[in-house]
C-alpha atoms as a PDB file:
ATOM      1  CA  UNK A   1     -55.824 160.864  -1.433  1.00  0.00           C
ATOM      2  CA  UNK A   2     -54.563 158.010  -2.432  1.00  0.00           C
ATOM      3  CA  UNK A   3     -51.392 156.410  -0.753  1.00  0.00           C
ATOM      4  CA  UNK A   4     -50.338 155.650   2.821  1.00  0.00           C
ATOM      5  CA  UNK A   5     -51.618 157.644   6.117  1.00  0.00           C
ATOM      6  CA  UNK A   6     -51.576 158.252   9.724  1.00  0.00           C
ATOM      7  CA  UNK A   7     -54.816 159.596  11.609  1.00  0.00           C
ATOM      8  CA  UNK A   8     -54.776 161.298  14.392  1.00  0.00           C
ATOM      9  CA  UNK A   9     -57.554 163.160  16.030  1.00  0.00           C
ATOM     10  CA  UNK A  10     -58.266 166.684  15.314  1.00  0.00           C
ATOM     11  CA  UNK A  11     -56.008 168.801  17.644  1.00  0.00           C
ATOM     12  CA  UNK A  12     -53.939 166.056  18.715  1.00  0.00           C
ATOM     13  CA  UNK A  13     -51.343 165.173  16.482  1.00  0.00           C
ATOM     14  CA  UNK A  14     -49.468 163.240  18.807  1.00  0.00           C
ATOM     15  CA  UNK A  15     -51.214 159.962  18.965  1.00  0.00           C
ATOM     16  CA  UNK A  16     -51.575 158.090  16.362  1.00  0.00           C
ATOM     17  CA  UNK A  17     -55.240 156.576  16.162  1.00  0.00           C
ATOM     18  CA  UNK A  18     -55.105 154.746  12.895  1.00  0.00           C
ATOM     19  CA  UNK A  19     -53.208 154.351   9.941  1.00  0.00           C
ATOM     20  CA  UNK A  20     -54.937 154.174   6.811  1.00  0.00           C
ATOM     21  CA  UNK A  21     -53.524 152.873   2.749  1.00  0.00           C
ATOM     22  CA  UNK A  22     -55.632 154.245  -0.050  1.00  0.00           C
ATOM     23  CA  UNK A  23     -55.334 152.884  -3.376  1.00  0.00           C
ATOM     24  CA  UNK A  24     -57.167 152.342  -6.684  1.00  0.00           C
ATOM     25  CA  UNK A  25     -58.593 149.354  -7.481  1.00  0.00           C
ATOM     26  CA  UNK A  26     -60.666 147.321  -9.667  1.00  0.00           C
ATOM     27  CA  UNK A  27     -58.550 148.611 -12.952  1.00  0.00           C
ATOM     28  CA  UNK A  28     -59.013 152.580 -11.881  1.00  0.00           C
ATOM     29  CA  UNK A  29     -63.313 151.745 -10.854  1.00  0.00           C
ATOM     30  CA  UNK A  30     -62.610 152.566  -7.222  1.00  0.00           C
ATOM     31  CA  UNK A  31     -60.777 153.439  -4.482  1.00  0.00           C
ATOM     32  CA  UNK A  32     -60.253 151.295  -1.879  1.00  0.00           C
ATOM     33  CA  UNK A  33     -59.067 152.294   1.793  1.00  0.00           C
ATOM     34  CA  UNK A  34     -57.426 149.756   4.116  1.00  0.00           C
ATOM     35  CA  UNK A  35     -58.208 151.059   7.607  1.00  0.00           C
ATOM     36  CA  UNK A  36     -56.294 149.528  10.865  1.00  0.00           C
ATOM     37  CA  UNK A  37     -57.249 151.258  14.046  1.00  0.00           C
ATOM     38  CA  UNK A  38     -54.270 151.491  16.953  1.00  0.00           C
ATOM     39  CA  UNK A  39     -56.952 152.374  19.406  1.00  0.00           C
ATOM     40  CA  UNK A  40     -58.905 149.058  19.728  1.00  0.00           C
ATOM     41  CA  UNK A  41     -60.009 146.393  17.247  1.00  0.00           C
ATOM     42  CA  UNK A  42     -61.627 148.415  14.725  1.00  0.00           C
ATOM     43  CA  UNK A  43     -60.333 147.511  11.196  1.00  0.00           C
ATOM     44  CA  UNK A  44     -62.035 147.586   7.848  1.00  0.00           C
ATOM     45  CA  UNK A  45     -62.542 148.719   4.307  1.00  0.00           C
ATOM     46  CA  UNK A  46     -64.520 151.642   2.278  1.00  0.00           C
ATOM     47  CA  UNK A  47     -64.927 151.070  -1.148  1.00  0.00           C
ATOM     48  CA  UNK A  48     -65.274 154.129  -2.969  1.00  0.00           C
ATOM     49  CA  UNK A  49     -66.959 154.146  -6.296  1.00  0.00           C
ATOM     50  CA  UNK A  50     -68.316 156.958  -8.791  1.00  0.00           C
ATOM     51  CA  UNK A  51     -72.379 155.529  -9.752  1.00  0.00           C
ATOM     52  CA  UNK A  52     -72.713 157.254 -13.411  1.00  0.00           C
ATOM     53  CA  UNK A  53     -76.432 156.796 -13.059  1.00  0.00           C
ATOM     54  CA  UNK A  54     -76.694 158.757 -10.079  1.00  0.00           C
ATOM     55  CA  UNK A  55     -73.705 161.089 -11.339  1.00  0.00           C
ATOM     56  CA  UNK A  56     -72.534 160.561  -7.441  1.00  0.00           C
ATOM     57  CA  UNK A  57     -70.125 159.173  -5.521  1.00  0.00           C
ATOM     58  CA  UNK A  58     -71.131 156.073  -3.228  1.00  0.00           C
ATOM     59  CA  UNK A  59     -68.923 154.729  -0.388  1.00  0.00           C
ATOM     60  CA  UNK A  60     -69.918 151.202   1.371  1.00  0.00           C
ATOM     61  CA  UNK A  61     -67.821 150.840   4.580  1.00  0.00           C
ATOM     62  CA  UNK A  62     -67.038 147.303   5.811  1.00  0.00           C
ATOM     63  CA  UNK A  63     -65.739 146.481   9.353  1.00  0.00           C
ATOM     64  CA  UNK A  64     -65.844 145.060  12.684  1.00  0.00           C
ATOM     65  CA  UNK A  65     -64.937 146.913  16.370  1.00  0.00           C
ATOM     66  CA  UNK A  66     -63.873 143.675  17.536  1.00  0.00           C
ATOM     67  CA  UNK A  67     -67.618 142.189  17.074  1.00  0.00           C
ATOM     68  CA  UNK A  68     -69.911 141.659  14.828  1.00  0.00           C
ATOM     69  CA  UNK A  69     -69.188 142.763  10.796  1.00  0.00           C
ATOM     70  CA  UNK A  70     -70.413 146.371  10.273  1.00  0.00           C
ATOM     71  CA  UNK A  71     -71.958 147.606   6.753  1.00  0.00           C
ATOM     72  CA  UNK A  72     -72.190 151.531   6.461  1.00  0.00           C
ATOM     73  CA  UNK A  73     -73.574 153.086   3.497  1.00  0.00           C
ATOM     74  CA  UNK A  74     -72.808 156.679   2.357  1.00  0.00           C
ATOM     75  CA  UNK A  75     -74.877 157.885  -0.668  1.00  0.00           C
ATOM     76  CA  UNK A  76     -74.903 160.975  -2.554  1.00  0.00           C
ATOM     77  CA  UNK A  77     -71.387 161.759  -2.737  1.00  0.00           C
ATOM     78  CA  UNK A  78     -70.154 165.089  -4.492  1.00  0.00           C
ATOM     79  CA  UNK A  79     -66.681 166.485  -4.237  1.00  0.00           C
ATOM     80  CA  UNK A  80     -67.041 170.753  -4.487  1.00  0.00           C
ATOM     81  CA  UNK A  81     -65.305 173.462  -2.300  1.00  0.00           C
ATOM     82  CA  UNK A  82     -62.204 170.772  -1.718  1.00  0.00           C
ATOM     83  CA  UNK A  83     -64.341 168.991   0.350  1.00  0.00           C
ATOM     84  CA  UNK A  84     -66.406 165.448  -0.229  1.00  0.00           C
ATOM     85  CA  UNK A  85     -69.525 165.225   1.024  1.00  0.00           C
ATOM     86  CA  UNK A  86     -72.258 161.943   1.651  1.00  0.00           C
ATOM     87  CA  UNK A  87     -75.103 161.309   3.394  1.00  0.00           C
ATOM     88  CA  UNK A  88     -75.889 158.612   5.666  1.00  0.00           C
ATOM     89  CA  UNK A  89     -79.265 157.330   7.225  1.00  0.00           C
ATOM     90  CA  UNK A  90     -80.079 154.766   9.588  1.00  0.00           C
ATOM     91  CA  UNK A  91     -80.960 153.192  13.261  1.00  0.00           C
ATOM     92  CA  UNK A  92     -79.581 152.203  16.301  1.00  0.00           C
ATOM     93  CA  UNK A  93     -80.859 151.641  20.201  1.00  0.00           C
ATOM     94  CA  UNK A  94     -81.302 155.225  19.756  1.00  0.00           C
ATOM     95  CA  UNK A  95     -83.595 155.519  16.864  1.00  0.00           C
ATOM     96  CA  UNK A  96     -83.602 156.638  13.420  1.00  0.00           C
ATOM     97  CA  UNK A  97     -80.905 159.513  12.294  1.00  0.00           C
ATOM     98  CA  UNK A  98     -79.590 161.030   9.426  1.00  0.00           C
ATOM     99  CA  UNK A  99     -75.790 161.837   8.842  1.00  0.00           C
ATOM    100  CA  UNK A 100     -73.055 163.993   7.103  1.00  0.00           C
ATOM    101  CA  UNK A 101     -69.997 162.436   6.162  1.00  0.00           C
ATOM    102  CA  UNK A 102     -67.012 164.726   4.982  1.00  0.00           C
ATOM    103  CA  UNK A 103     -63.340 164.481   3.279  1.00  0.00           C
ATOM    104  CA  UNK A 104     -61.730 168.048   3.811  1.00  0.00           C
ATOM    105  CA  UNK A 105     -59.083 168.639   1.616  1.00  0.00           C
ATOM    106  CA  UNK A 106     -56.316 170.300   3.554  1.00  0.00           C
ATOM    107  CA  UNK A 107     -53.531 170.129   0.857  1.00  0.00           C
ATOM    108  CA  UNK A 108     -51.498 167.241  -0.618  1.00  0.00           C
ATOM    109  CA  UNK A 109     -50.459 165.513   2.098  1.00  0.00           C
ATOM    110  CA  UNK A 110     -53.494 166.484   4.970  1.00  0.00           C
ATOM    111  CA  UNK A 111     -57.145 165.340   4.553  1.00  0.00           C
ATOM    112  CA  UNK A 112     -59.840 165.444   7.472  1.00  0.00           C
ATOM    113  CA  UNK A 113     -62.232 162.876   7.642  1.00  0.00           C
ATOM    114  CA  UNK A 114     -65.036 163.963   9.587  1.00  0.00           C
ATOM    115  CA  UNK A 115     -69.466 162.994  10.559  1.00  0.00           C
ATOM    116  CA  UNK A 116     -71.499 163.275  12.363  1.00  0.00           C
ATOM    117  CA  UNK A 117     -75.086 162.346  12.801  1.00  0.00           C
ATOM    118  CA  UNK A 118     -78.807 163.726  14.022  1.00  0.00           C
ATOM    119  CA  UNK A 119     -81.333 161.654  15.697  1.00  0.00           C
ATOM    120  CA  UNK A 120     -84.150 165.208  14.649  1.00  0.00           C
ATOM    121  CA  UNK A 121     -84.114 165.678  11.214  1.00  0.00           C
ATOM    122  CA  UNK A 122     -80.866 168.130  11.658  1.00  0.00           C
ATOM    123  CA  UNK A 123     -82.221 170.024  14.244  1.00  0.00           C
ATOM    124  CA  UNK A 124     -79.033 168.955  16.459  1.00  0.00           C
ATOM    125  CA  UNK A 125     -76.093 167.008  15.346  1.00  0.00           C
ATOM    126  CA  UNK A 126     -73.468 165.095  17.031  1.00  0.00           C
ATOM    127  CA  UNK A 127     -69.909 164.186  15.739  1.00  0.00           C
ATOM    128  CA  UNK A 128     -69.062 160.404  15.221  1.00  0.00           C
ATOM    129  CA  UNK A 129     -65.511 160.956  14.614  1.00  0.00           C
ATOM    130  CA  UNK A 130     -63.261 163.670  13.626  1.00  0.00           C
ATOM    131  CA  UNK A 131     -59.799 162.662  11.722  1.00  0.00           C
ATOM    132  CA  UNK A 132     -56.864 164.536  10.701  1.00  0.00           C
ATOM    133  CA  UNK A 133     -55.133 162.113   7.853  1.00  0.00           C
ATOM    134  CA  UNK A 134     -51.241 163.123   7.501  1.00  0.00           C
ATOM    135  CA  UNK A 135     -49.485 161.417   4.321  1.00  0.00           C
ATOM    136  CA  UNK A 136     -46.287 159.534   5.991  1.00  0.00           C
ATOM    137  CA  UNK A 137     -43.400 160.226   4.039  1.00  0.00           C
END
């Protein structure tokens, strides 16, 4: 994961939609991504951390689309099955909702970042976003 990336969407690999630098930080205590959108002004920062209390991962996601700052919070992290999974929760002009956020692992140098979100309780869900991260060479 970590190291230097360009996102596409899923099923188009032909336009770039981001590019994205992973590293570790904070002497090996996290890993930071550097996200810079090409589609708008959408830049920003996740901060990925491991909470030994919990014995899950935690992600906080900083950023602006060209407004105001945005803080996302993504709890209950656990990698199994190659994948990473978290949870989100929150509210918008819509109302209340619940989320899934997930890191596929496709191999070394593919990841797929993907959520979406459920304004019932997970009766219905609708994607956010769906990312295919290819390691540039």
């Amino acid at each position: 994961w970590v190291g230097e990336w360009d996102v596409y969407q899923n099923g188009n690999t032909k336009t770039i939609v981001g590019n994205s630098k992973v590293e570790i930080a904070s002497g090996g205590c996290m890993v930071l991504e550097n996200w810079t959108s090409m589609v708008g002004a959408h830049n920003g920062k996740s901060m990925n951390y491991f909470d030994p209390q919990k014995n899950k991962w935690e992600q906080v996601w900083v950023g602006s689309e060209g407004g105001p700052q945005i803080v996302h919070r993504f709890v209950n992290g656990e990698y199994k099955d190659d994948a990473m999974r978290f949870d989100f929760e929150g509210s918008d002009n819509k109302g209340r909702y619940v989320g899934r956020f997930i890191f596929y692992n496709l191999g070394k140098d593919k990841v797929r970042q993907f959520s979406e979100q459920s304004y019932d309780e997970g009766k219905t869900w609708q994607t956010n976003y769906d990312f295919i991260y290819i390691r540039k060479l």
